[in-house]
Protein backbone atom coordinates (compact mmCIF):
# COMPACT_ATOMS: atom_id res chain seq x y z
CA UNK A 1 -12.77 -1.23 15.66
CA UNK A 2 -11.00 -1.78 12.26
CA UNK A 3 -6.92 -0.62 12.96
CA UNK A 4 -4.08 -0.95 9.95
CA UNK A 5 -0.56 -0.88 11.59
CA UNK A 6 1.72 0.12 8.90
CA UNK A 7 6.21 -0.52 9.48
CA UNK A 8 8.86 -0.97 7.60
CA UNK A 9 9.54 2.81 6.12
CA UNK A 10 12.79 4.10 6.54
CA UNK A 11 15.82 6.05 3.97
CA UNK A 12 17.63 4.16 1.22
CA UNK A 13 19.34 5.24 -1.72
CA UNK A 14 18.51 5.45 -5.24
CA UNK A 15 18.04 1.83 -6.37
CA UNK A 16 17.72 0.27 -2.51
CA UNK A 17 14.61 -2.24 -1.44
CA UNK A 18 12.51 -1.73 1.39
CA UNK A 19 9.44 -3.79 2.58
CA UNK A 20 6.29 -2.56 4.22
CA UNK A 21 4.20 -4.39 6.23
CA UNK A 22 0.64 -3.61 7.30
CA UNK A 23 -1.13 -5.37 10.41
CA UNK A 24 -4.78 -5.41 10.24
CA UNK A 25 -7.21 -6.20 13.42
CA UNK A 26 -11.29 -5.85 13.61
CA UNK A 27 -11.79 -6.48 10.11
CA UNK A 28 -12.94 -9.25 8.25
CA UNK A 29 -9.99 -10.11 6.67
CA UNK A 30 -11.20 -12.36 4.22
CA UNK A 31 -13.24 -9.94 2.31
CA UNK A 32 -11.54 -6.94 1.55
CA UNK A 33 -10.26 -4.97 -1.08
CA UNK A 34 -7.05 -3.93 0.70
CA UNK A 35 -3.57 -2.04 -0.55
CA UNK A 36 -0.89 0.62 -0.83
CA UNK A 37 -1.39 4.69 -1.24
CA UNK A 38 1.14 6.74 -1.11
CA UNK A 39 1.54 10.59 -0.12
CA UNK A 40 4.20 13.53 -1.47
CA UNK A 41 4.27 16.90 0.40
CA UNK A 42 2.13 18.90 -1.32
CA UNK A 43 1.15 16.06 -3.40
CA UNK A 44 -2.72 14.02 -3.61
CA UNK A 45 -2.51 10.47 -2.16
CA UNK A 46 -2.04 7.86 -5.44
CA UNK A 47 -2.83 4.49 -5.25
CA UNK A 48 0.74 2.39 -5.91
CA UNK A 49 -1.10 -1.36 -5.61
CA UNK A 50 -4.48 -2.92 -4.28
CA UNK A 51 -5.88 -6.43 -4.20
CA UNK A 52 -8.60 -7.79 -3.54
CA UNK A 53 -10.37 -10.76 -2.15
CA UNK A 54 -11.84 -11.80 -5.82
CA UNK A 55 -8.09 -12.68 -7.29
CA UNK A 56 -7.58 -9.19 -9.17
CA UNK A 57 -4.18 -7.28 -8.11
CA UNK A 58 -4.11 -3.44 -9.37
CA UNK A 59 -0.50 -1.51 -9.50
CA UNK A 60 0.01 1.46 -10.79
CA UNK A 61 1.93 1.87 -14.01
CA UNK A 62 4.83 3.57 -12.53
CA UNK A 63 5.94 0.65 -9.73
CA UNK A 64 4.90 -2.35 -12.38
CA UNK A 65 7.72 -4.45 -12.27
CA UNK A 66 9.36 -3.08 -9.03
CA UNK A 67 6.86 -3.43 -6.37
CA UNK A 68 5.19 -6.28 -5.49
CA UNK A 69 2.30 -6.93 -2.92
CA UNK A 70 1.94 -10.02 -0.70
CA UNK A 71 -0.49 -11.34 2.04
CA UNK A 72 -0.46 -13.69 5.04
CA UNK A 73 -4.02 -14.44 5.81
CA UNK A 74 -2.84 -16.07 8.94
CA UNK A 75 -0.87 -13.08 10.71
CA UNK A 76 -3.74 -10.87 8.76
CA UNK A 77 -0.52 -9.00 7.31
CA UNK A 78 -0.37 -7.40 4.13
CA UNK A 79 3.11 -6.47 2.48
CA UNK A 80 4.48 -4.05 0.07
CA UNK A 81 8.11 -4.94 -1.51
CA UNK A 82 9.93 -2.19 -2.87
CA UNK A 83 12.58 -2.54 -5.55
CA UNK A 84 14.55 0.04 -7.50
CA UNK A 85 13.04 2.80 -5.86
CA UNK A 86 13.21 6.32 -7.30
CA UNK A 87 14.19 9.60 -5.24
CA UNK A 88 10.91 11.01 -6.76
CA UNK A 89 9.31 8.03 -4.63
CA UNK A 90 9.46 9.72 -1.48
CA UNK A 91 6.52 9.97 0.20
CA UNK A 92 4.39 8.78 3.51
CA UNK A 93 3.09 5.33 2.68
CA UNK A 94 -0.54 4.37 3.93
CA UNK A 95 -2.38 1.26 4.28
CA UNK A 96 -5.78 1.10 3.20
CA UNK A 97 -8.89 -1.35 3.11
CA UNK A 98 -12.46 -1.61 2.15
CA UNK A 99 -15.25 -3.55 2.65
CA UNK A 100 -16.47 -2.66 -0.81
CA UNK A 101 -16.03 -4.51 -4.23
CA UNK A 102 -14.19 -1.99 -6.57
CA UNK A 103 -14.34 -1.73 -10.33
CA UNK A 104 -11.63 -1.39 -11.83
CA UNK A 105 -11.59 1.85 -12.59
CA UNK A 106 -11.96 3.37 -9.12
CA UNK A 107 -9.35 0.71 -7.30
CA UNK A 108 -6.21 2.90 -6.84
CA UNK A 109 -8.22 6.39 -5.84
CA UNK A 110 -7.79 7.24 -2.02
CA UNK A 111 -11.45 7.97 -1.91
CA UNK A 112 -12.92 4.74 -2.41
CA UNK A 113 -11.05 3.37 0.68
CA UNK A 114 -13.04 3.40 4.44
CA UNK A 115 -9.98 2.30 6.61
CA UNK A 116 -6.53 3.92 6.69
CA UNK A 117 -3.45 2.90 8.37
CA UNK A 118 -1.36 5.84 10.39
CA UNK A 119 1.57 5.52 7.57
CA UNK A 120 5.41 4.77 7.52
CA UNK A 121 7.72 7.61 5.73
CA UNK A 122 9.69 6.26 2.77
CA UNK A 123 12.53 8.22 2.23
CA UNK A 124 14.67 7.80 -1.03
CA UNK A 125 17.97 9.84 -1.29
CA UNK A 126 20.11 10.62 -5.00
């Protein structure tokens, strides 16, 4: 049974870092397309950054140059760091994976992902 773990949410301020971390078990880790959504009240779930297990990394424009993903194949761990982040940022953040190579096109929409983490609330305060 495939389970994403997601920490590391929590409130900052306007211009504050946080890092998210995402544990995955039961999945074959080594061939994934794996990443970031994240989730506004009243809001769709956007993609914020995938990669995947051919090389390609996919961020949204608006977090290019402020977030960065990571991965430790070992601990099966994926990370999100957050820089700079924006009030308007505030949101439930989900882990998400897939078993199915993406085009590019369709990488950052929800819909195209199988396996979802539980989330971790990033809250960002003026």
């Amino acid at each position: 049974q495939v389970q994403l773990v997601e920490s590391g949410g929590g409130s900052v301020q306007a211009g504050g870092s946080l890092r998210l971390s995402c544990v995955a078990s039961g999945y074959s880790y080594s061939t994934y397309y794996m990443g970031w959504f994240r989730q506004a009240p009243g809001k769709e779930r956007e993609g914020v950054v995938v990669t995947g297990s051919d090389g390609t990394t996919t961020y949204a424009d608006s977090v290019k140059g402020r977030f960065t993903i990571s991965q430790d194949n070992a601990k099966k761990t994926l990370y999100l760091e957050m820089n700079s982040l924006k009030p308007e940022e505030t949101a439930m953040y989900y882990c998400a994976a897939t078993e199915v190579r993406l085009g590019r096109l369709v990488r950052l929409r929800a819909e195209a992902y199988k396996y979802w983490g539980q989330g971790t609330q990033v809250t960002v305060s003026s």
